[in-house]
Protein backbone atom coordinates (compact mmCIF):
# COMPACT_ATOMS: atom_id res chain seq x y z
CA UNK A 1 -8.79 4.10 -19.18
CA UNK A 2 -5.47 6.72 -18.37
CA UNK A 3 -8.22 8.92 -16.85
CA UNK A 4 -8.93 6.75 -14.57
CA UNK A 5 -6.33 7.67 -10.97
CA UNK A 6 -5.43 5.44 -7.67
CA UNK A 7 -6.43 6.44 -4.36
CA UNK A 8 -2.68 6.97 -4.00
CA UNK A 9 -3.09 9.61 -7.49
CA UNK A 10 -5.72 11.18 -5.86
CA UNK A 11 -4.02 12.04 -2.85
CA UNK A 12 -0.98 13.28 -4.36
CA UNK A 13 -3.74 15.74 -5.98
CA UNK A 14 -4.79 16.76 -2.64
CA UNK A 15 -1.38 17.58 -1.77
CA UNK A 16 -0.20 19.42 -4.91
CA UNK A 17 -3.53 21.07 -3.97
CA UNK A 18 -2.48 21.89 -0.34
CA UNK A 19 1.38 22.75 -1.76
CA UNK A 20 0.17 25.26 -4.06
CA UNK A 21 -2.44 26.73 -1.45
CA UNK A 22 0.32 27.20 0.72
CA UNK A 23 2.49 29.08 -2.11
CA UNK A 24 -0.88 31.50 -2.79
CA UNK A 25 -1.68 32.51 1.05
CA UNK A 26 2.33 33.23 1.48
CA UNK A 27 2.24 35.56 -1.33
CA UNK A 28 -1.26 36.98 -0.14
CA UNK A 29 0.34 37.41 3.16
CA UNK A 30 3.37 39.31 1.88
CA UNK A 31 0.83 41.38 -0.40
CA UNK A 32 -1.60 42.15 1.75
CA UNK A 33 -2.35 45.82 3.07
CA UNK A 34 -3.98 45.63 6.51
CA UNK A 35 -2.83 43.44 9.85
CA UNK A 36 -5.83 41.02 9.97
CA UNK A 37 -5.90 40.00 6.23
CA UNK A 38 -2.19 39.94 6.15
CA UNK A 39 -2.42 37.77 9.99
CA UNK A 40 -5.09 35.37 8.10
CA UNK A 41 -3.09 34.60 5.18
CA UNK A 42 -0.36 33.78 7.43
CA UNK A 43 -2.63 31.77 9.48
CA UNK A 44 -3.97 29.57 6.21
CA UNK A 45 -0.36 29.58 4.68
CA UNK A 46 0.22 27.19 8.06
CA UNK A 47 -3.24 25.37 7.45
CA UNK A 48 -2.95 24.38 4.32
CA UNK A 49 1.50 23.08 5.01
CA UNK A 50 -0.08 21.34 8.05
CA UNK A 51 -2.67 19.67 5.23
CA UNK A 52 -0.13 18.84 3.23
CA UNK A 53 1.88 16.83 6.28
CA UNK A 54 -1.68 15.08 6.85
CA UNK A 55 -1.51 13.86 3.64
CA UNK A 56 1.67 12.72 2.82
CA UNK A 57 0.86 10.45 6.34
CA UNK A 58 -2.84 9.23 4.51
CA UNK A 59 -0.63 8.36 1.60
CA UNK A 60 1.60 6.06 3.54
CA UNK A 61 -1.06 4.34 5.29
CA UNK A 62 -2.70 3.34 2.13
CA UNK A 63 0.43 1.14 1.17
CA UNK A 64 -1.57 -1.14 -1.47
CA UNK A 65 -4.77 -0.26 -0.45
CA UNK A 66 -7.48 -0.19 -3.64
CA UNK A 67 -10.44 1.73 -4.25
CA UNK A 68 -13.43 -0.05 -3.55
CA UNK A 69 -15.15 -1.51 -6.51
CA UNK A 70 -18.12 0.81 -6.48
CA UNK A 71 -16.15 3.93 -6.81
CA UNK A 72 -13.65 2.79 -9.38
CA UNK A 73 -15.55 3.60 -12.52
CA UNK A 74 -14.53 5.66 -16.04
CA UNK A 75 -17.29 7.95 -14.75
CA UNK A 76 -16.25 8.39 -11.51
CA UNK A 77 -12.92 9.12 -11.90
CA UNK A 78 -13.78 11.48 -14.84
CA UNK A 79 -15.69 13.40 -11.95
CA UNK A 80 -12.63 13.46 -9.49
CA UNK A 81 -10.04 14.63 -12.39
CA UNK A 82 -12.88 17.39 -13.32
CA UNK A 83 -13.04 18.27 -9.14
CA UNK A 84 -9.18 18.77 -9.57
CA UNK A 85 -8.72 20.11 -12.64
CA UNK A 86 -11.21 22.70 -11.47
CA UNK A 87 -9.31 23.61 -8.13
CA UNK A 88 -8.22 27.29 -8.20
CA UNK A 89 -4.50 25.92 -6.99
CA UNK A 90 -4.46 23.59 -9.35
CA UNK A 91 -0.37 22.44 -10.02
CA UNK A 92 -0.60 24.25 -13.42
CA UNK A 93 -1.12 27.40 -11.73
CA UNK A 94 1.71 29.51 -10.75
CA UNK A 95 0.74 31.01 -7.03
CA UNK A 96 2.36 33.78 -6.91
CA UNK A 97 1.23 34.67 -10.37
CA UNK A 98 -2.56 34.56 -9.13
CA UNK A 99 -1.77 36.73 -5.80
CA UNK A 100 0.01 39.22 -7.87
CA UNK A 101 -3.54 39.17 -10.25
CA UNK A 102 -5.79 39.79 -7.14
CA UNK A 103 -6.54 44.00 -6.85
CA UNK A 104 -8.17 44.13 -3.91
CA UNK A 105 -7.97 42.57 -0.50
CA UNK A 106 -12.18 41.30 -1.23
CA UNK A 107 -10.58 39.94 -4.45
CA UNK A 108 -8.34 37.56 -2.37
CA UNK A 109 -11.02 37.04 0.43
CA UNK A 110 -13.74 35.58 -2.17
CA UNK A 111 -10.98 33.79 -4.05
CA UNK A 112 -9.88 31.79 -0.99
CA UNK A 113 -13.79 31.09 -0.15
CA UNK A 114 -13.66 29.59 -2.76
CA UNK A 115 -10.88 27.61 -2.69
CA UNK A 116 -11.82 25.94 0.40
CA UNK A 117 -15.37 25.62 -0.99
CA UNK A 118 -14.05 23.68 -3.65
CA UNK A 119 -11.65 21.61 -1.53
CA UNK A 120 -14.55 20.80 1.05
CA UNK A 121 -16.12 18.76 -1.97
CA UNK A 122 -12.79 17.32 -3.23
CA UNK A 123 -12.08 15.73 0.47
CA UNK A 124 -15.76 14.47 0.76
CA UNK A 125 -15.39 12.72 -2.34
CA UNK A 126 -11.89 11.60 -1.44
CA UNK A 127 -13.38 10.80 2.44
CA UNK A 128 -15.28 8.15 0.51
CA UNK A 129 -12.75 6.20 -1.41
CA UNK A 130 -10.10 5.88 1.86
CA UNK A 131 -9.91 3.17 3.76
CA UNK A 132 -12.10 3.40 7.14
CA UNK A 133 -8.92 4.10 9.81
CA UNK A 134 -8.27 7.19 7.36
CA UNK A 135 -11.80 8.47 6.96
CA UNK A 136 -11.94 10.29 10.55
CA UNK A 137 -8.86 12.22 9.11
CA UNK A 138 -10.22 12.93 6.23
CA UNK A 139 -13.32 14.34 8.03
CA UNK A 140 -11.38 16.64 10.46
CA UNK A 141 -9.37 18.34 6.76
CA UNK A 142 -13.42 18.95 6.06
CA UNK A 143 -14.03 20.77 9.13
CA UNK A 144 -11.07 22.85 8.95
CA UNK A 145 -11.89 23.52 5.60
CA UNK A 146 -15.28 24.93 7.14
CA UNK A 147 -13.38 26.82 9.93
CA UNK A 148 -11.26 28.25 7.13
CA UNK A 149 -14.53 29.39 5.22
CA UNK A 150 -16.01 31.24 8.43
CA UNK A 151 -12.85 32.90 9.63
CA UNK A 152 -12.60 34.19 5.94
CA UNK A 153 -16.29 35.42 5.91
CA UNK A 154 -15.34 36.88 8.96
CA UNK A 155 -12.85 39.16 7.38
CA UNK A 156 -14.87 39.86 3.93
CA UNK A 157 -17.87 41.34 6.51
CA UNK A 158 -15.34 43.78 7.89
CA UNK A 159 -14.38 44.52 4.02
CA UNK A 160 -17.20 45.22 2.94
């Protein structure tokens, strides 16, 4: 059962998630070679800090607020530590560490495609579990997770 996480665990996930993000894109920013890679970076360093503040407000409105029955199962939380444990800025991994691994500036693109690939499906299966006055929030993350994905596609088109 001590796999099994709170709404309130899971969140705090999201925003060691976001944190670390953050940390990465900074040092992607300060690494990177050309004005509109190093201008995106910045741009998602801000994102994912302004995630983090959404958060930390979704984790005070939960207050006591429980997972609904149908989600709270050994499986299903298995699934949600497996989403995070899989997360490229997972709070094991040193940021800066990562951005100093990255060779080229396609090497950082792809990496943060998939980094908000991977959080898209984290905050749909968090959207899920909230309760309903946080699930338009949760929604909005997901769409500027998408935004993120495009403007990044964007850039890895003029890359390549």
């Amino acid at each position: 059962m001590d796999n099994q996480f709170s709404i309130q665990e899971i969140v705090e996930i999201a925003i060691e998630i976001e944190k670390n993000g953050a940390q990465l894109y900074k040092s992607l920013t300060e690494l990177a070679e050309t004005s509109h890679v190093k201008e995106l970076f910045s741009y998602l360093t801000e994102e994912e800090k302004r995630h983090v503040s959404r958060f930390e407000e979704i984790l005070i409105s939960l207050g006591g607020y429980q997972i609904p029955k149908d989600y709270y199962t050994l499986e299903y939380m298995d699934y949600m530590k497996a989403l995070a444990d899989e997360q490229v800025f997972h709070k094991d991994i040193k940021p800066l560490e990562v951005a100093k691994a990255i060779k080229t500036p396609l090497e950082a693109v792809e990496m943060a495609i998939g980094f908000e690939k991977d959080s898209i499906i984290f905050l749909y299966e968090m959207r899920d579990m909230v309760p309903d006055n946080d699930k338009e929030s949760i929604q909005k993350l997901v769409n500027e997770e998408r935004d993120h994905i495009r403007r990044l596609s964007a850039i890895k088109n003029q890359i390549t």
